[in-house]
C-alpha atoms as a PDB file:
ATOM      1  CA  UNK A   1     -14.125  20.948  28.432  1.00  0.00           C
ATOM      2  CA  UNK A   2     -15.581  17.475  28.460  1.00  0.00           C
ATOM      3  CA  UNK A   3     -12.117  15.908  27.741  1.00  0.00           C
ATOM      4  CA  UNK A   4     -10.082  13.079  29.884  1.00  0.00           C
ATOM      5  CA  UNK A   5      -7.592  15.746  29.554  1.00  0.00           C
ATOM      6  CA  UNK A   6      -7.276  19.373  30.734  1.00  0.00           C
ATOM      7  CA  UNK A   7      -4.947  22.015  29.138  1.00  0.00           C
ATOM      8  CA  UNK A   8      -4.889  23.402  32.349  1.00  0.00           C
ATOM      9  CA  UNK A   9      -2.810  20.433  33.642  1.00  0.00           C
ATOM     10  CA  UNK A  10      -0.455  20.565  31.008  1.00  0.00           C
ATOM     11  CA  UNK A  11       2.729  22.114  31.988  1.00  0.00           C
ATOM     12  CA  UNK A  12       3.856  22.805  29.134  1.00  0.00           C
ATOM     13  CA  UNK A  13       1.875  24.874  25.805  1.00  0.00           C
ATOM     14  CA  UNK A  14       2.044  26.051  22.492  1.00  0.00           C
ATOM     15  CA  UNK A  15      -0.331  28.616  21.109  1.00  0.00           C
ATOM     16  CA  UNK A  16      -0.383  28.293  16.949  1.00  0.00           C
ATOM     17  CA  UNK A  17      -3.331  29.282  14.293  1.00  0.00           C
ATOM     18  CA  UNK A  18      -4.762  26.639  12.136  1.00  0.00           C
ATOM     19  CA  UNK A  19      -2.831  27.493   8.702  1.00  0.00           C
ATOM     20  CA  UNK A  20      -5.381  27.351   5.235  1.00  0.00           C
ATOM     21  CA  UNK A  21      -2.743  25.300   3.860  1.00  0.00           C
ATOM     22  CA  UNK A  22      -2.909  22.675   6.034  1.00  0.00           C
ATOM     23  CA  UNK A  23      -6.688  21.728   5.274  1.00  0.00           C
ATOM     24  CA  UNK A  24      -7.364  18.817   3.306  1.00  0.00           C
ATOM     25  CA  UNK A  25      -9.798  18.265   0.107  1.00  0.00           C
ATOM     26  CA  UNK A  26     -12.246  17.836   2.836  1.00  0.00           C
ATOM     27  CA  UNK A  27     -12.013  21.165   3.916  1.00  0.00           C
ATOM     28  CA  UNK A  28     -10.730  20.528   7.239  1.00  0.00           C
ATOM     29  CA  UNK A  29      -7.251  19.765   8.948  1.00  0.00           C
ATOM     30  CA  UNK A  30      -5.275  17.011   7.732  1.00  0.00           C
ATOM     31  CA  UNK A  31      -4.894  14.356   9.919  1.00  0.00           C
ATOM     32  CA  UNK A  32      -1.146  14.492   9.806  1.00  0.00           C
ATOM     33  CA  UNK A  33      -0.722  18.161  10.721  1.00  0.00           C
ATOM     34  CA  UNK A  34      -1.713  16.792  14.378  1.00  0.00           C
ATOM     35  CA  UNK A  35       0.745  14.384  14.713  1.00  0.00           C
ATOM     36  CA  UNK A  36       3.693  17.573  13.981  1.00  0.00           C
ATOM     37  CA  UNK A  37       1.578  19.517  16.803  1.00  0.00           C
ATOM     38  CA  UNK A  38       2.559  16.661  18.847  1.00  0.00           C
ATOM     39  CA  UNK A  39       5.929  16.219  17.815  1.00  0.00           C
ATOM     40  CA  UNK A  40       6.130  20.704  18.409  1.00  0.00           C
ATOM     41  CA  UNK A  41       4.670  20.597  22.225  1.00  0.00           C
ATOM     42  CA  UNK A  42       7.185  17.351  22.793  1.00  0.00           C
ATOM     43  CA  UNK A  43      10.393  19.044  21.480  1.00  0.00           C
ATOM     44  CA  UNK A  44       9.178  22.271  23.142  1.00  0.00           C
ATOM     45  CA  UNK A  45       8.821  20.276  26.885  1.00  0.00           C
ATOM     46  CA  UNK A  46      12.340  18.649  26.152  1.00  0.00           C
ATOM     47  CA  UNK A  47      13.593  22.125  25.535  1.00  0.00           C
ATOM     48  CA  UNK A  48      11.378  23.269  28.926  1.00  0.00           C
ATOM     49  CA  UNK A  49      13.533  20.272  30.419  1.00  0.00           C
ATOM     50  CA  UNK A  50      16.955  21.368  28.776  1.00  0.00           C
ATOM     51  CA  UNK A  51      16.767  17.716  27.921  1.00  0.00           C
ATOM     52  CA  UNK A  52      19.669  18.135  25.161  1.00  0.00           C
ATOM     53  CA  UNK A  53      22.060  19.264  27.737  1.00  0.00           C
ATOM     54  CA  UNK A  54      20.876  16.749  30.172  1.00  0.00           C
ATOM     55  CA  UNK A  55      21.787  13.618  28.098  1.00  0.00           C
ATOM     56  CA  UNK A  56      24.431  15.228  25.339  1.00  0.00           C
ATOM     57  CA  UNK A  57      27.436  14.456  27.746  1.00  0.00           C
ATOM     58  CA  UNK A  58      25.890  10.571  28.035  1.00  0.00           C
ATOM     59  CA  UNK A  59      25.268  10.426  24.486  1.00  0.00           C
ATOM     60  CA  UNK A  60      21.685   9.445  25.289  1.00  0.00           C
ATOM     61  CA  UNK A  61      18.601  11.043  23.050  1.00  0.00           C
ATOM     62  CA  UNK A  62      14.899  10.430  23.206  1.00  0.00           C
ATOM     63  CA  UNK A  63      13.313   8.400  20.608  1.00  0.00           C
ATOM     64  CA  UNK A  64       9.139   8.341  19.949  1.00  0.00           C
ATOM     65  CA  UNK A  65       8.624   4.624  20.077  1.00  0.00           C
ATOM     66  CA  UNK A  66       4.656   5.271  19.598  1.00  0.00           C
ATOM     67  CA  UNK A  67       2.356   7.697  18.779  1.00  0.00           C
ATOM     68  CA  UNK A  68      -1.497   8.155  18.423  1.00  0.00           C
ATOM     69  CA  UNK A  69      -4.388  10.116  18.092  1.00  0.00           C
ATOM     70  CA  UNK A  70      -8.018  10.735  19.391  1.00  0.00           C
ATOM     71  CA  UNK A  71      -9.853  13.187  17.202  1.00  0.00           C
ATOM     72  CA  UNK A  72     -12.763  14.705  18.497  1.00  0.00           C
ATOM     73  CA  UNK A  73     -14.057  17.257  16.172  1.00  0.00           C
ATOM     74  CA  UNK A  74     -12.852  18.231  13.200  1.00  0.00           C
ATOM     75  CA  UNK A  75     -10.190  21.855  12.881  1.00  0.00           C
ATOM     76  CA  UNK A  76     -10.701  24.168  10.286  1.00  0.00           C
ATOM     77  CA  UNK A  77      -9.510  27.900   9.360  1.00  0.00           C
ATOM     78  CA  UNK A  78      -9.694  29.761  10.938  1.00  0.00           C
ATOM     79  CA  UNK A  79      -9.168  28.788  14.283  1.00  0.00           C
ATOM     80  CA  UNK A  80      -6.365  29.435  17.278  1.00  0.00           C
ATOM     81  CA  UNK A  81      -5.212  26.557  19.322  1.00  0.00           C
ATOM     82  CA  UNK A  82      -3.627  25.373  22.469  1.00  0.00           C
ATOM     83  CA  UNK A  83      -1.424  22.260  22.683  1.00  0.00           C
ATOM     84  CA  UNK A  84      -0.027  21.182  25.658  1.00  0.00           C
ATOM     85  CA  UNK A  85       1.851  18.160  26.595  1.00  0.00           C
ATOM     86  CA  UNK A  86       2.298  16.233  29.859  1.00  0.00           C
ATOM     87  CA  UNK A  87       4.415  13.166  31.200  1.00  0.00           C
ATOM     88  CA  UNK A  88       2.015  10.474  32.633  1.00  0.00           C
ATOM     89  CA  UNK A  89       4.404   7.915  33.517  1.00  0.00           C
ATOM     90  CA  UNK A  90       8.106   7.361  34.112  1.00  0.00           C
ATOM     91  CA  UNK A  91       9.531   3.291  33.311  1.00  0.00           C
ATOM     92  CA  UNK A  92      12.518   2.303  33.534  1.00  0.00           C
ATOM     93  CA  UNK A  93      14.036   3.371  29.854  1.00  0.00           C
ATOM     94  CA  UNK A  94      10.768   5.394  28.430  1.00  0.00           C
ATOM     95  CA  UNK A  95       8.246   7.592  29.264  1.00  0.00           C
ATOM     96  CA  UNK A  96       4.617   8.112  28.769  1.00  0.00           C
ATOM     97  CA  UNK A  97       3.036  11.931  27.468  1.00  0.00           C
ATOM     98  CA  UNK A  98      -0.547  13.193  27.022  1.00  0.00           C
ATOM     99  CA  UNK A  99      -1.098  16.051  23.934  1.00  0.00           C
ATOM    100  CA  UNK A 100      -4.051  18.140  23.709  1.00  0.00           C
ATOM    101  CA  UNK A 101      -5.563  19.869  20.827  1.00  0.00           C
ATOM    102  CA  UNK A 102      -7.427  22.890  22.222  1.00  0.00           C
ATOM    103  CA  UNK A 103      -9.827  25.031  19.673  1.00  0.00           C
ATOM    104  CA  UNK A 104     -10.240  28.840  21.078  1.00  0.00           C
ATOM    105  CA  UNK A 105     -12.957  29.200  18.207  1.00  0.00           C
ATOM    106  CA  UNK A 106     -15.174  26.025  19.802  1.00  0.00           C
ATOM    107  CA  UNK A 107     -13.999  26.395  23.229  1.00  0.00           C
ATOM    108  CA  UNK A 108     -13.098  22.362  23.631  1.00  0.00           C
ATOM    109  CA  UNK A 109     -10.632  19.883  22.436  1.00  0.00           C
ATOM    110  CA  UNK A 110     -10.318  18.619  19.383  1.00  0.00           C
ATOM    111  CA  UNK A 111      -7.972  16.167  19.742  1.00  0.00           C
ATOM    112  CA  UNK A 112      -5.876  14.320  22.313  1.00  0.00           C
ATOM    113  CA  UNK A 113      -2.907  12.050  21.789  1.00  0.00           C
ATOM    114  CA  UNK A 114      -0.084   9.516  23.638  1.00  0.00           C
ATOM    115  CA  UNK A 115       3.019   8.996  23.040  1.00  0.00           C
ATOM    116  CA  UNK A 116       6.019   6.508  24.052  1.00  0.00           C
ATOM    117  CA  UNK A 117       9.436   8.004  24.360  1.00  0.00           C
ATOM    118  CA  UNK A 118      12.320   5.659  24.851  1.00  0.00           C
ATOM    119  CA  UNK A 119      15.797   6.658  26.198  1.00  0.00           C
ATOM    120  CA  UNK A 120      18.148   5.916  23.532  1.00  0.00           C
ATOM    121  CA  UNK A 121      22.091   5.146  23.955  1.00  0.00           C
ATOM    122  CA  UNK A 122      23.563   6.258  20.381  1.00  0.00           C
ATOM    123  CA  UNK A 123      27.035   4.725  21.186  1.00  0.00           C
ATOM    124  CA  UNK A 124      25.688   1.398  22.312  1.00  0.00           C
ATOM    125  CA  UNK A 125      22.729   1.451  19.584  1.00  0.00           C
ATOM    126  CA  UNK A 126      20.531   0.343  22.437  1.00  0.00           C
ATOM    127  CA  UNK A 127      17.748   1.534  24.485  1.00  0.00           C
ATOM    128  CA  UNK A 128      19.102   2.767  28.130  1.00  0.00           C
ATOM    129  CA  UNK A 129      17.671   3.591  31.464  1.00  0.00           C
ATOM    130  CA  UNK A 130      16.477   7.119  31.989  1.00  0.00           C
ATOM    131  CA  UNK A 131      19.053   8.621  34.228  1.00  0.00           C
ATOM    132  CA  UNK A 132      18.119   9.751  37.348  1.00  0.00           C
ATOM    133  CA  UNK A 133      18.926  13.810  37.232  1.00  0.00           C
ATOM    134  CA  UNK A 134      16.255  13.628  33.982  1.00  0.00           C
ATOM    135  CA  UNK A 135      13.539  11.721  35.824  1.00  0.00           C
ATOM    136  CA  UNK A 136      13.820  14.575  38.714  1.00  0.00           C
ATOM    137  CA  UNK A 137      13.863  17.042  35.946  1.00  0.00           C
ATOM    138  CA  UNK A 138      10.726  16.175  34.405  1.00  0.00           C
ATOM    139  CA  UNK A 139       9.072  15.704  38.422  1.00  0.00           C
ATOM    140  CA  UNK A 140      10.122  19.150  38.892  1.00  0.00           C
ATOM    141  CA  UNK A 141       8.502  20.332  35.889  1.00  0.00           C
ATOM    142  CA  UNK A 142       5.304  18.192  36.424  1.00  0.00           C
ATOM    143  CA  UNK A 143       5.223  19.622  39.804  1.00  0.00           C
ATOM    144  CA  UNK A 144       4.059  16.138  41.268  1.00  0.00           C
ATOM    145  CA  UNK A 145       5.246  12.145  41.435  1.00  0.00           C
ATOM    146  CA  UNK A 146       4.471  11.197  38.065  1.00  0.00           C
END
């Protein structure tokens, strides 16, 4: 894979099959079908995390702040894929994730993405510091001092 980022890092993946009803007049996959891949491989690492019942008691959920996208080659059907997701950075109140968009059918990514999510206090209706047992959580998972 010539890619800044490597699926093998990722510890966390989905496996899912480019759907014919998600291609666009164009004939290949709509832009915004990459963006829910993203948002499927982030819920799916907060579940990894059991990040609902880490912050439920605190009334604290995460919030995506900022999103993006790199595409690299366009997807098309058919074609079976491997997104994983990754936390780059912890802050004080937010943290930093890597997505990649793997094609099995071109052996190579097709996309890779970034994303901002902020630690949100709903009683207070104000961002909050990540609390500490969630920041070790997500270490644990990442299996190194992110």
């Amino acid at each position: 894979m010539a890619s800044s980022f490597d699926i093998a890092s990722m510890p966390v993946v989905l496996e899912t099959a480019v759907e014919w009803g998600q291609m666009d007049a164009l004939g290949h996959l709509n832009n915004t079908v990459y963006f829910r891949y993203f948002e499927n491989v982030r819920i799916a690492y907060f579940e990894r995390l059991l990040l609902g019942n880490l912050l439920d008691a605190q009334h604290l959920v995460p919030v995506l702040a900022e999103t993006s996208c790199r595409f690299k080659m366009p997807l098309v059907y058919p074609d079976k894929l491997v997104i994983g997701a990754k936390v780059t950075e912890i802050l004080t109140d937010r943290l930093k994730m890597q997505y990649v968009v793997f094609s099995e059918k071109a052996q190579r990514v097709a996309a890779e993405g970034f994303g901002t999510v902020v630690c949100f206090d709903i009683s207070k209706e104000a961002k909050t510091a990540l609390p500490d047992h969630v920041v070790e959580a997500i270490r644990k998972l990442e299996g190194s001092q992110v």
